[in-house]
C-alpha atoms as a PDB file:
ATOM      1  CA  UNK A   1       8.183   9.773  20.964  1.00  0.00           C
ATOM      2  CA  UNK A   2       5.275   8.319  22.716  1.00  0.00           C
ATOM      3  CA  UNK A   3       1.698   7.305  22.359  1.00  0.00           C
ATOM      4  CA  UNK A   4       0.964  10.049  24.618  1.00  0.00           C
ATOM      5  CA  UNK A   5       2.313  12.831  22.296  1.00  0.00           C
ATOM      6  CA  UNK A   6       0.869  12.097  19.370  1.00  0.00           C
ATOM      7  CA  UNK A   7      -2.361  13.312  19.208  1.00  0.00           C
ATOM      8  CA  UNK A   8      -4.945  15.266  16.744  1.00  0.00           C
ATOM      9  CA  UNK A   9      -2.841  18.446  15.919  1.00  0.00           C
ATOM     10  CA  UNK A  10       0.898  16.987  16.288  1.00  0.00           C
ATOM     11  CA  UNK A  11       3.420  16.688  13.643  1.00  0.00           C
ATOM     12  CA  UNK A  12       3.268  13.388  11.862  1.00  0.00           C
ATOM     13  CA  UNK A  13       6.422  11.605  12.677  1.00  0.00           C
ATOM     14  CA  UNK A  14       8.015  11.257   8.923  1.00  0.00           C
ATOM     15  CA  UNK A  15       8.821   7.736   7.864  1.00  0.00           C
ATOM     16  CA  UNK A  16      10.361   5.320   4.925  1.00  0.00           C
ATOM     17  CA  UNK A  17       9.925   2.418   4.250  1.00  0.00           C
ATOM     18  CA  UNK A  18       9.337   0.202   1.173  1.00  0.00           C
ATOM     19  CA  UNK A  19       5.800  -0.194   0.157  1.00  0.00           C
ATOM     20  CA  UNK A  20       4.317  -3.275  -1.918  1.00  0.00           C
ATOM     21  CA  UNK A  21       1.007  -3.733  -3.187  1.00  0.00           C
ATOM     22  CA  UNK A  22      -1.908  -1.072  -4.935  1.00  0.00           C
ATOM     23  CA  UNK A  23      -0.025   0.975  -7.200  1.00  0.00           C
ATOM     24  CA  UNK A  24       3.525  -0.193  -5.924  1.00  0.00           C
ATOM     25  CA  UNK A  25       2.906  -3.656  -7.403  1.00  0.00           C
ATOM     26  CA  UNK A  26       4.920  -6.672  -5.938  1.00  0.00           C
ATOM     27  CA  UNK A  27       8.187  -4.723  -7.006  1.00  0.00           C
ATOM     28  CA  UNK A  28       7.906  -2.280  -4.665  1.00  0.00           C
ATOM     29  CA  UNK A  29       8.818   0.766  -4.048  1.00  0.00           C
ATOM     30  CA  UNK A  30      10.733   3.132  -0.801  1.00  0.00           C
ATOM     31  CA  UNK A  31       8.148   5.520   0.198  1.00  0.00           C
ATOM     32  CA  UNK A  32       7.863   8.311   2.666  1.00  0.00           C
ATOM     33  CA  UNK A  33       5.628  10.297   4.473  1.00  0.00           C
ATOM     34  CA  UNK A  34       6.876  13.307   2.427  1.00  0.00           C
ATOM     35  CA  UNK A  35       5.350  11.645  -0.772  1.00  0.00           C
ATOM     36  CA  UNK A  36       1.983  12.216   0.323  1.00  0.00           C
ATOM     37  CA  UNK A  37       2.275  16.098   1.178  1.00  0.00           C
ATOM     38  CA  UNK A  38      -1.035  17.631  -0.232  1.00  0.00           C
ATOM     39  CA  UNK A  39      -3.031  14.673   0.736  1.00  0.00           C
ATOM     40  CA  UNK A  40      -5.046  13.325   3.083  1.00  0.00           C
ATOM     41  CA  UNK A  41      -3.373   9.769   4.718  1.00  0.00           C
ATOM     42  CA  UNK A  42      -4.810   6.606   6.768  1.00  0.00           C
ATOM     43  CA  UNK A  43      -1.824   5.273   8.389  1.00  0.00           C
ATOM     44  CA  UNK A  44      -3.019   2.435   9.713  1.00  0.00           C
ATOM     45  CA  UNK A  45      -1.217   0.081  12.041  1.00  0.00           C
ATOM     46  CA  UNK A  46      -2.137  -3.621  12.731  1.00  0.00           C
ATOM     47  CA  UNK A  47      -0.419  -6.563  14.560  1.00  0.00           C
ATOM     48  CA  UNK A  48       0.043  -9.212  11.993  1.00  0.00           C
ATOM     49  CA  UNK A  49      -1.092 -10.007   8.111  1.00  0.00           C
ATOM     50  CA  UNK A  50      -3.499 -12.652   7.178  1.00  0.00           C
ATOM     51  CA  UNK A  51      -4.755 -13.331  11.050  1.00  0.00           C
ATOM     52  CA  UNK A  52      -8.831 -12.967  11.748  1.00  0.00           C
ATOM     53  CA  UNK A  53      -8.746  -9.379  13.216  1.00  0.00           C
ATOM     54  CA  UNK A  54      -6.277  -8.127  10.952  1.00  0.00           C
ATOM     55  CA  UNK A  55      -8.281  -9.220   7.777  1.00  0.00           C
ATOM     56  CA  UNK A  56     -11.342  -8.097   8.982  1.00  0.00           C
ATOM     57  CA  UNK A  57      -9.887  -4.424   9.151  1.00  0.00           C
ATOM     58  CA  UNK A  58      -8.203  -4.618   5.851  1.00  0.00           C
ATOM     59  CA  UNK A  59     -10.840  -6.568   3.981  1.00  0.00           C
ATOM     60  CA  UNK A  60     -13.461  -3.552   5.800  1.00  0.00           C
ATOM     61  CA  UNK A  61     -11.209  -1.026   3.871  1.00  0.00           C
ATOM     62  CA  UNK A  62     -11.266  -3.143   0.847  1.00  0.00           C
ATOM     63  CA  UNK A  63     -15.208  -3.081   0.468  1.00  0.00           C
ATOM     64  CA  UNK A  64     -15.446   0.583   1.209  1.00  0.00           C
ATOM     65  CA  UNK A  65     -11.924   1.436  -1.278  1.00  0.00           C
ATOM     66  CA  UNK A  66     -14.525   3.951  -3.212  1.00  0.00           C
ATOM     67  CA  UNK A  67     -15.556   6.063  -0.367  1.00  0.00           C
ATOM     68  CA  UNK A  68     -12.193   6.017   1.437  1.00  0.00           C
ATOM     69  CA  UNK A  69     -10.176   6.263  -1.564  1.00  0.00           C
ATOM     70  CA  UNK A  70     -12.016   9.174  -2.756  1.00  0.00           C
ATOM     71  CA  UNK A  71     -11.142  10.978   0.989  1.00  0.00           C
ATOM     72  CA  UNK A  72      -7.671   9.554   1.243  1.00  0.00           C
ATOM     73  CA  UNK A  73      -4.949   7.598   0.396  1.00  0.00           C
ATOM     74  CA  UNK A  74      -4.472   4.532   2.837  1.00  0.00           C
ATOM     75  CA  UNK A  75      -1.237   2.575   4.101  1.00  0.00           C
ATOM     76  CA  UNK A  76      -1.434  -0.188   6.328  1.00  0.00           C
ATOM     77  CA  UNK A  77       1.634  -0.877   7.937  1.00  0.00           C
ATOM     78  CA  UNK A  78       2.906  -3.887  10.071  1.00  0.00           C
ATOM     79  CA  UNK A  79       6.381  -5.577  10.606  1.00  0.00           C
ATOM     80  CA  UNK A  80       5.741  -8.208   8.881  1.00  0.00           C
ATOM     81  CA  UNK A  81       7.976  -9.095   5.623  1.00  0.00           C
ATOM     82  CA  UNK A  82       7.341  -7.991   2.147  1.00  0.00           C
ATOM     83  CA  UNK A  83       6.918 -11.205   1.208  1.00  0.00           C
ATOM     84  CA  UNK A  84       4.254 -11.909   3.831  1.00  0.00           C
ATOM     85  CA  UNK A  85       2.381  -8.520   2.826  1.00  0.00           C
ATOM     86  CA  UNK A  86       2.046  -9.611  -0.488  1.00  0.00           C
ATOM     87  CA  UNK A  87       0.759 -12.927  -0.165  1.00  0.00           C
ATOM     88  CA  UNK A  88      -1.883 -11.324   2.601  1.00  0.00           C
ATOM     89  CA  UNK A  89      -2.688  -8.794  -0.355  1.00  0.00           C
ATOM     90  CA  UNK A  90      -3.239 -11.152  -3.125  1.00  0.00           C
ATOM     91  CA  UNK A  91      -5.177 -13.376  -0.990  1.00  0.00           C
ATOM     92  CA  UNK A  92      -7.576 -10.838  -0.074  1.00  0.00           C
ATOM     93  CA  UNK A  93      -7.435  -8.821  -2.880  1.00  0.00           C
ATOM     94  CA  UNK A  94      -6.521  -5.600  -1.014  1.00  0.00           C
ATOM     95  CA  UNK A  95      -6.199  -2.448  -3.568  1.00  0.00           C
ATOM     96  CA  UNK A  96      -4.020  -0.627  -1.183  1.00  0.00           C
ATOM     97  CA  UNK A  97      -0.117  -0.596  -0.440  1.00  0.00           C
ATOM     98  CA  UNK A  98       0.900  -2.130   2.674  1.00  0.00           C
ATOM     99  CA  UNK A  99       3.840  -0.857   4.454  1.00  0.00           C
ATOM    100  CA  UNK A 100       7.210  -3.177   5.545  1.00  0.00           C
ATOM    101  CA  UNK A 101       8.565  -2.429   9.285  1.00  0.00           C
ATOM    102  CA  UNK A 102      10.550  -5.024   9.667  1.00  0.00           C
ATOM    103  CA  UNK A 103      12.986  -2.844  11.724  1.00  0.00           C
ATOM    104  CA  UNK A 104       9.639  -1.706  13.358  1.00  0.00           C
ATOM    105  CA  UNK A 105      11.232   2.262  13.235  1.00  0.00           C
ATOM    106  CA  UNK A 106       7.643   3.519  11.940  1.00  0.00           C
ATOM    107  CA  UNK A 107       5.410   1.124  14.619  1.00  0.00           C
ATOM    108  CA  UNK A 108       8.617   2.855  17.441  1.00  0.00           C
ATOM    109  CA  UNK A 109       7.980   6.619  15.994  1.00  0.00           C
ATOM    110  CA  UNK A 110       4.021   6.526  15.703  1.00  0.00           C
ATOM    111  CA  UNK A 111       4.707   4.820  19.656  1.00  0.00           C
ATOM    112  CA  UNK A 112       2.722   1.748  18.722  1.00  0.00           C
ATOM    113  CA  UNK A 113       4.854  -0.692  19.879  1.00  0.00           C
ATOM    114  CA  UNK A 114       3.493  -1.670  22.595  1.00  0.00           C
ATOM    115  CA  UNK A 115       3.453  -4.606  25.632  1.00  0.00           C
ATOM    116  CA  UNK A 116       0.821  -6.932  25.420  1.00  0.00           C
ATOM    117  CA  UNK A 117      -0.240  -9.696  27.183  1.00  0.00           C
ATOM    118  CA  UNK A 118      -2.623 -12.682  26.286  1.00  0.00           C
ATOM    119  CA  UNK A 119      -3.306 -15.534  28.198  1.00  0.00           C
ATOM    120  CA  UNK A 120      -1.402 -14.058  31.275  1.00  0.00           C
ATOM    121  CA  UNK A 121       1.910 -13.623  28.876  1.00  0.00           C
ATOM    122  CA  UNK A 122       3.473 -10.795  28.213  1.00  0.00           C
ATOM    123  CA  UNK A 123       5.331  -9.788  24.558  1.00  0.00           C
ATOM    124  CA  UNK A 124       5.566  -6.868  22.350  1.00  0.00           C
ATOM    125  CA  UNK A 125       3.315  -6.295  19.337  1.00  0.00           C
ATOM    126  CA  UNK A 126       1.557  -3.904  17.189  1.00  0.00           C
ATOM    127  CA  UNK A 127      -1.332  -1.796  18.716  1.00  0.00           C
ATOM    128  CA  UNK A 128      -4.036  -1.806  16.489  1.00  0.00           C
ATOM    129  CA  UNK A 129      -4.416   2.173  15.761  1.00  0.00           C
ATOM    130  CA  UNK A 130      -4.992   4.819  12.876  1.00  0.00           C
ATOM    131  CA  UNK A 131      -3.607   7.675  12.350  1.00  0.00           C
ATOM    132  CA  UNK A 132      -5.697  10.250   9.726  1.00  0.00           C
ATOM    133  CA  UNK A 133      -2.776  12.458   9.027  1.00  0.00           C
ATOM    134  CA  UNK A 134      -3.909  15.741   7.249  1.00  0.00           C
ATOM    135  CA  UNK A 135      -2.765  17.333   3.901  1.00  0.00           C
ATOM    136  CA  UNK A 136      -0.719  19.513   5.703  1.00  0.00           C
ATOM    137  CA  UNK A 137       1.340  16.552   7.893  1.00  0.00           C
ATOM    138  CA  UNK A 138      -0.501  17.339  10.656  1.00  0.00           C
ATOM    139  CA  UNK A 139      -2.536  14.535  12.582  1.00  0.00           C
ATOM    140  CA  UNK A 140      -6.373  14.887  12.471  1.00  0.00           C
ATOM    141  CA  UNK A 141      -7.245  11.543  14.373  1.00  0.00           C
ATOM    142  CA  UNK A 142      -5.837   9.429  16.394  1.00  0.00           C
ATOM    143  CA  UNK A 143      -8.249   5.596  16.799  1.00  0.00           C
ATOM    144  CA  UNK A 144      -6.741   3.725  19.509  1.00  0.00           C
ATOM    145  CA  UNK A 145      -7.388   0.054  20.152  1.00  0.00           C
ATOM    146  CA  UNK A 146     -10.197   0.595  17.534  1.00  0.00           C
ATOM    147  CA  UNK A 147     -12.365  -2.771  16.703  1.00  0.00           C
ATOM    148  CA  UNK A 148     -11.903  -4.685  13.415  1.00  0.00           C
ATOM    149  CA  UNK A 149     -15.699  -4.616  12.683  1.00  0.00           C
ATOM    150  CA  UNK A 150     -15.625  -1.279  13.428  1.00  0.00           C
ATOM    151  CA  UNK A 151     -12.372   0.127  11.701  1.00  0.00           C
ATOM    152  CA  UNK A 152     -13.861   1.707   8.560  1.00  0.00           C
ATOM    153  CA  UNK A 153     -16.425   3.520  10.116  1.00  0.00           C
ATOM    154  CA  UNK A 154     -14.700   5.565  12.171  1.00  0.00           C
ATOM    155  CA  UNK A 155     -11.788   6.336   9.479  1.00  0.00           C
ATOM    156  CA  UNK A 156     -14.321   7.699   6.919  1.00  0.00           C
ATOM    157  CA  UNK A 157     -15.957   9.285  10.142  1.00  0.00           C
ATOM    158  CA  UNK A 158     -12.574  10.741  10.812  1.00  0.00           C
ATOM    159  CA  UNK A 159     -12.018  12.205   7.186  1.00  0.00           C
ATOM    160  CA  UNK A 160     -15.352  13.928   7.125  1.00  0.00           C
ATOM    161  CA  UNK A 161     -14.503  16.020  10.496  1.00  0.00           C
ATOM    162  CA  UNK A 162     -12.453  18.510   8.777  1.00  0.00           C
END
């Protein structure tokens, strides 16, 4: 599936993977989209754990967790280890679960894998986007490419256009 496809209205592309962190604790535990069925979900996708943009976004979600929890529950997901996820957690103190893609299935279904370049290179990585996948599976929003600083306020703008 591609970028292109999914878009406010299309079936989320199911997933599992193990989860660590929030109420998975460092254990763990294999989760799937199924699980959340009945509730609003922030899946959100970004490139690498503990780098400047990446903890920007997360630490953005951490000191809005009241308002956004309240709307939705909120995976971050990256293919980064477990073992990097929870050291990225702890340090920041992030009260959500973050997803582990090592494989990177879930960052190849939501069509997030992407080709980048930087400094006139070219590599594959994680686009920064969020999907706001409604109670029903179905995708609300789609934020493409969206800005760190920026990040929160356009997911709980997302969750209030029903």
């Amino acid at each position: 599936m591609t970028t292109k496809s999914l878009e406010a209205g299309s079936k989320a592309p199911s997933f599992k993977a193990p989860a660590v962190g929030g109420a998975y604790g460092e254990e763990g535990k294999v989760v799937s989209l199924a699980d959340f069925k009945g509730r609003d979900l922030v899946l959100y996708f970004y490139p690498k754990d503990d780098t400047p943009g990446c903890t920007m976004q997360a630490c953005g979600l951490r000191d809005s967790w009241d308002a956004v929890s309240a709307k939705a529950v909120v995976l971050g997901v990256s293919v980064d280890s477990a073992a990097s996820h929870l050291k990225f957690i702890k340090k920041h103190e992030l009260p959500f679960p973050l997803l582990v893609d090592e494989d990177k299935a879930i960052v190849e279904a939501y069509g997030v894998w992407v080709e980048k370049s930087m400094y006139g290179k070219k590599y594959m990585g994680t686009e920064r986007t969020t999907f706001v996948i409604g109670a029903d599976g179905k995708i609300r929003a789609v934020l493409r490419k969206v800005k760190p600083g920026e990040h929160v306020d356009a997911v709980l703008a997302a969750l209030e256009a029903k």
